[in-house]
C-alpha atoms as a PDB file:
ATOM      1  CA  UNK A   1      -2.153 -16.258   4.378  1.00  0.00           C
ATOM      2  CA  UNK A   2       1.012 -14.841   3.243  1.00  0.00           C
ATOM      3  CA  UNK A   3       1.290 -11.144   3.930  1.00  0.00           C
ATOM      4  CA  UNK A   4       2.138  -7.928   2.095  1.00  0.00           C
ATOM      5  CA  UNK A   5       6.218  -7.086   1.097  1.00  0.00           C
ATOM      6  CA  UNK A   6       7.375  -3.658   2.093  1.00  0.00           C
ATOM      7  CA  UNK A   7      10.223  -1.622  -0.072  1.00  0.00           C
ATOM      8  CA  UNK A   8      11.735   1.236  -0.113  1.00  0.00           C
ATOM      9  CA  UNK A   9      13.403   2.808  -3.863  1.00  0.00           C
ATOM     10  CA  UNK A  10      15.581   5.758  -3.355  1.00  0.00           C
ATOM     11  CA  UNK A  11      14.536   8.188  -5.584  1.00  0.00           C
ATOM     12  CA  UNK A  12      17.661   9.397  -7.496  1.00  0.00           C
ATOM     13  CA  UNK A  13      20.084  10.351  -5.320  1.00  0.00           C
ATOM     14  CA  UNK A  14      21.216  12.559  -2.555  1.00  0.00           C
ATOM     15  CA  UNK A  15      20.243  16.559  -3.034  1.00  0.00           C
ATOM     16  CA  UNK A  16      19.265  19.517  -1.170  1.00  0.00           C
ATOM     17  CA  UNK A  17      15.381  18.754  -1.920  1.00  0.00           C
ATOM     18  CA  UNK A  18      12.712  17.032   0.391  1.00  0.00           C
ATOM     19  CA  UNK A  19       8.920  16.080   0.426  1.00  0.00           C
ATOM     20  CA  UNK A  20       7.374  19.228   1.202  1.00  0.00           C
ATOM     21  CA  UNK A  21       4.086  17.569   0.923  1.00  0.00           C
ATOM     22  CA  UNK A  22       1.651  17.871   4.463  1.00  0.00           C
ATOM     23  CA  UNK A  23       3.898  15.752   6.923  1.00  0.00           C
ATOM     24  CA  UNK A  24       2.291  12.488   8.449  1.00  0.00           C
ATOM     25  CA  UNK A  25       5.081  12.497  10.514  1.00  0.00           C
ATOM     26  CA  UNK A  26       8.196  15.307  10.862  1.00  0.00           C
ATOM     27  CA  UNK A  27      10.448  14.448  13.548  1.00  0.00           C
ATOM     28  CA  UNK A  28      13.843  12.673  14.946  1.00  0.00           C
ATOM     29  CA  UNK A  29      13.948   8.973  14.054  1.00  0.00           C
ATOM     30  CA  UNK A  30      16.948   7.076  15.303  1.00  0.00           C
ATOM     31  CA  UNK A  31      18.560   5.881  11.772  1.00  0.00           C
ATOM     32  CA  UNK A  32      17.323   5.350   8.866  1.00  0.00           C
ATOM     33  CA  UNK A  33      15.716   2.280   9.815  1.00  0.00           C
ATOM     34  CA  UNK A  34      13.501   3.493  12.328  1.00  0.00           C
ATOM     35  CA  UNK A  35      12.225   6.248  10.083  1.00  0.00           C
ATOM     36  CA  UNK A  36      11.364   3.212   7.359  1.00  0.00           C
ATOM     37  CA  UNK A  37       9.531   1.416  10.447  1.00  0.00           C
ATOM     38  CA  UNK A  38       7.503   4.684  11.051  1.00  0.00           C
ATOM     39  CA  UNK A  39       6.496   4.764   7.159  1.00  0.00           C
ATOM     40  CA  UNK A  40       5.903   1.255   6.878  1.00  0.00           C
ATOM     41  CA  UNK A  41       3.527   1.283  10.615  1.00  0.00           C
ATOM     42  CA  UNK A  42       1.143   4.430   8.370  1.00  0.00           C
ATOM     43  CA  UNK A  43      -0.886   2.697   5.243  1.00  0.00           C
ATOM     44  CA  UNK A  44      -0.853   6.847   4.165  1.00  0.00           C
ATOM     45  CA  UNK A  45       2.789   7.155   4.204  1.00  0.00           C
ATOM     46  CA  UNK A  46       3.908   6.909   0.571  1.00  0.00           C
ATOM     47  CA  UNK A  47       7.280   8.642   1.055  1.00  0.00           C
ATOM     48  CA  UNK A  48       9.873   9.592   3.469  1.00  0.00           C
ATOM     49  CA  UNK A  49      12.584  12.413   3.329  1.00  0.00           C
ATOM     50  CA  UNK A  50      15.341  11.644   5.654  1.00  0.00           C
ATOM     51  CA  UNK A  51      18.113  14.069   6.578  1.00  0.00           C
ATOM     52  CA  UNK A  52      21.735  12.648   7.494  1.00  0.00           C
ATOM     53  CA  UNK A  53      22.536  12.094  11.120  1.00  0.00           C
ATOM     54  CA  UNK A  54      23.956  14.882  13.237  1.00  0.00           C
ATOM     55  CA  UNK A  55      22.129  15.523  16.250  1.00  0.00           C
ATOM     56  CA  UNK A  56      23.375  12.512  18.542  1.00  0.00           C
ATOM     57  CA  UNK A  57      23.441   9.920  16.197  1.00  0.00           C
ATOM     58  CA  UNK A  58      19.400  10.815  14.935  1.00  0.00           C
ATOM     59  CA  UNK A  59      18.139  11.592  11.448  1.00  0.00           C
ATOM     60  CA  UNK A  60      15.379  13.608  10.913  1.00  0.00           C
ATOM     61  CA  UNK A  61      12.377  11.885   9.446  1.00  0.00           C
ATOM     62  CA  UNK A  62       9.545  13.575   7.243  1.00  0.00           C
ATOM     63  CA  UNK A  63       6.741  10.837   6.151  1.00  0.00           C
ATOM     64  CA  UNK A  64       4.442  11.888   3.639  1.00  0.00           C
ATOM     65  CA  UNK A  65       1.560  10.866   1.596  1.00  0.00           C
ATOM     66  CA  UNK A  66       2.976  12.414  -1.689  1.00  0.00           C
ATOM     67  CA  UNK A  67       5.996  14.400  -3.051  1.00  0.00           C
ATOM     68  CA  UNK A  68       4.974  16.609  -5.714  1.00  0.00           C
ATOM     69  CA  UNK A  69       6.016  19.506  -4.008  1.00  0.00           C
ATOM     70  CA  UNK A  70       9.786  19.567  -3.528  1.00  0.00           C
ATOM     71  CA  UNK A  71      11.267  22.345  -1.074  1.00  0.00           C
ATOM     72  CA  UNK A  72      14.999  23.446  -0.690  1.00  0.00           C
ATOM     73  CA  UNK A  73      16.932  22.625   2.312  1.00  0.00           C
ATOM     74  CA  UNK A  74      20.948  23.161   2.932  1.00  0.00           C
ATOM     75  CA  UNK A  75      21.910  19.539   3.750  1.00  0.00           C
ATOM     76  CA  UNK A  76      21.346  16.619   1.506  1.00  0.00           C
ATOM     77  CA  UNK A  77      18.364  14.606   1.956  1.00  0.00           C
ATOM     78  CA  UNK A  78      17.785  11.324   0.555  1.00  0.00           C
ATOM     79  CA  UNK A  79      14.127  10.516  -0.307  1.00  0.00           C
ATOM     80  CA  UNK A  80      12.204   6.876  -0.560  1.00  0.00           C
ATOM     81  CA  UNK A  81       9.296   6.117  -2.577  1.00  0.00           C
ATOM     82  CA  UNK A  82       7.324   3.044  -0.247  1.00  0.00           C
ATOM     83  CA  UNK A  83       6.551   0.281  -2.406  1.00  0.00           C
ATOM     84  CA  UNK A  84       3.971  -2.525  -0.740  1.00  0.00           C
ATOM     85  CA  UNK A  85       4.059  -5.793  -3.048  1.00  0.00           C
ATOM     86  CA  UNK A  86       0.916  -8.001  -2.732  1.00  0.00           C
ATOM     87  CA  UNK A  87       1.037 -11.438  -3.247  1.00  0.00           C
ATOM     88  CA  UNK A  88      -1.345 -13.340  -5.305  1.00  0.00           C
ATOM     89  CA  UNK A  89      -4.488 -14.860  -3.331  1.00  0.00           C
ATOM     90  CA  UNK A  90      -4.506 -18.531  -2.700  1.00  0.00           C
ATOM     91  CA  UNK A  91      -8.365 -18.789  -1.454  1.00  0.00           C
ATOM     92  CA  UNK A  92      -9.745 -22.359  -1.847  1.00  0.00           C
ATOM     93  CA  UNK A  93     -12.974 -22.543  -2.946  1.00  0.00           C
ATOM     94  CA  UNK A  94     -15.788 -24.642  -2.133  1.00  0.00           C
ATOM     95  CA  UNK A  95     -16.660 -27.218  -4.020  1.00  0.00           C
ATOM     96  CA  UNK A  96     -19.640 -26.406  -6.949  1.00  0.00           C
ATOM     97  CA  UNK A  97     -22.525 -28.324  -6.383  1.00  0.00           C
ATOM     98  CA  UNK A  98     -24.736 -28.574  -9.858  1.00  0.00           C
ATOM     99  CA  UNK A  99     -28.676 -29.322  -9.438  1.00  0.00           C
ATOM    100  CA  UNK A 100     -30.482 -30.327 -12.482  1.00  0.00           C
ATOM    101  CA  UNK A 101     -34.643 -29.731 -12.880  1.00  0.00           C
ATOM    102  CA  UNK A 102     -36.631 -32.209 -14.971  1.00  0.00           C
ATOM    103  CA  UNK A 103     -40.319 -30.316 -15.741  1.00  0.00           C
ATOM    104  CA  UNK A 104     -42.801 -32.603 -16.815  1.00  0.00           C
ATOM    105  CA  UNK A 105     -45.912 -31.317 -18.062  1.00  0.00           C
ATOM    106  CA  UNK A 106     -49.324 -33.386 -18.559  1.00  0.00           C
ATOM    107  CA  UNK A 107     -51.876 -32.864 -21.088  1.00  0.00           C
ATOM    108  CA  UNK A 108     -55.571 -33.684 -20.531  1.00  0.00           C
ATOM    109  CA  UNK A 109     -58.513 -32.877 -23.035  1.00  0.00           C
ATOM    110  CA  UNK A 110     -62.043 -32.912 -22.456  1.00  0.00           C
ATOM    111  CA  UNK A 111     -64.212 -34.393 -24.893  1.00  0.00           C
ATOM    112  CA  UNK A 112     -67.783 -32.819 -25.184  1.00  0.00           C
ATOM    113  CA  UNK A 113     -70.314 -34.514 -27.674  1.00  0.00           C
ATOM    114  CA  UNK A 114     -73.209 -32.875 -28.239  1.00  0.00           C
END
């Protein structure tokens, strides 16, 4: 069974705007990688905000399920929209079986003289 593909699209580009959405997660993540990991590990995470490295060689990492509400920060923050392809199914199915009915019906009649 072939499983699902994980992206991430970078939504524009660098600015001084990040999910303010509720957080899933809001914390250090070591590199950009590891914040993608975290997103990808939560089926709720849609998108992450991460924040450039500066605090011994950590970013910090905000996962949310939206981004419809965009808040200010002072450093530029790049943003990724999580993107899970599914592949198509390739269940076999059983063979069909096909059962035919024959209904016979019989006549009889009485005769009555009188």
């Amino acid at each position: 069974v072939a499983s699902a593909t994980i992206t991430f699209e970078l939504q524009g580009v660098q600015s001084k705007e990040y999910c303010g959405d509720a957080p899933l997660f809001n914390g250090w993540a070591a590199g950009e990688q590891n914040c993608k990991d975290r997103c990808e590990a939560d089926h709720a995470c849609e998108y992450l905000s991460l924040w450039p490295m500066y605090h011994y060689d950590l970013n910090w990492c905000r996962l949310t399920r939206s981004c419809t509400d965009r808040q200010s920060t002072r450093w530029k923050v790049s943003i990724f929209e999580k993107h899970v392809i599914v592949p198509p199914s390739t269940t076999t199915l059983p063979p069909t079986t096909t059962v035919t009915t024959t209904l016979t019906t019989t006549e009889t009649s009485t005769a009555t003289s009188t």
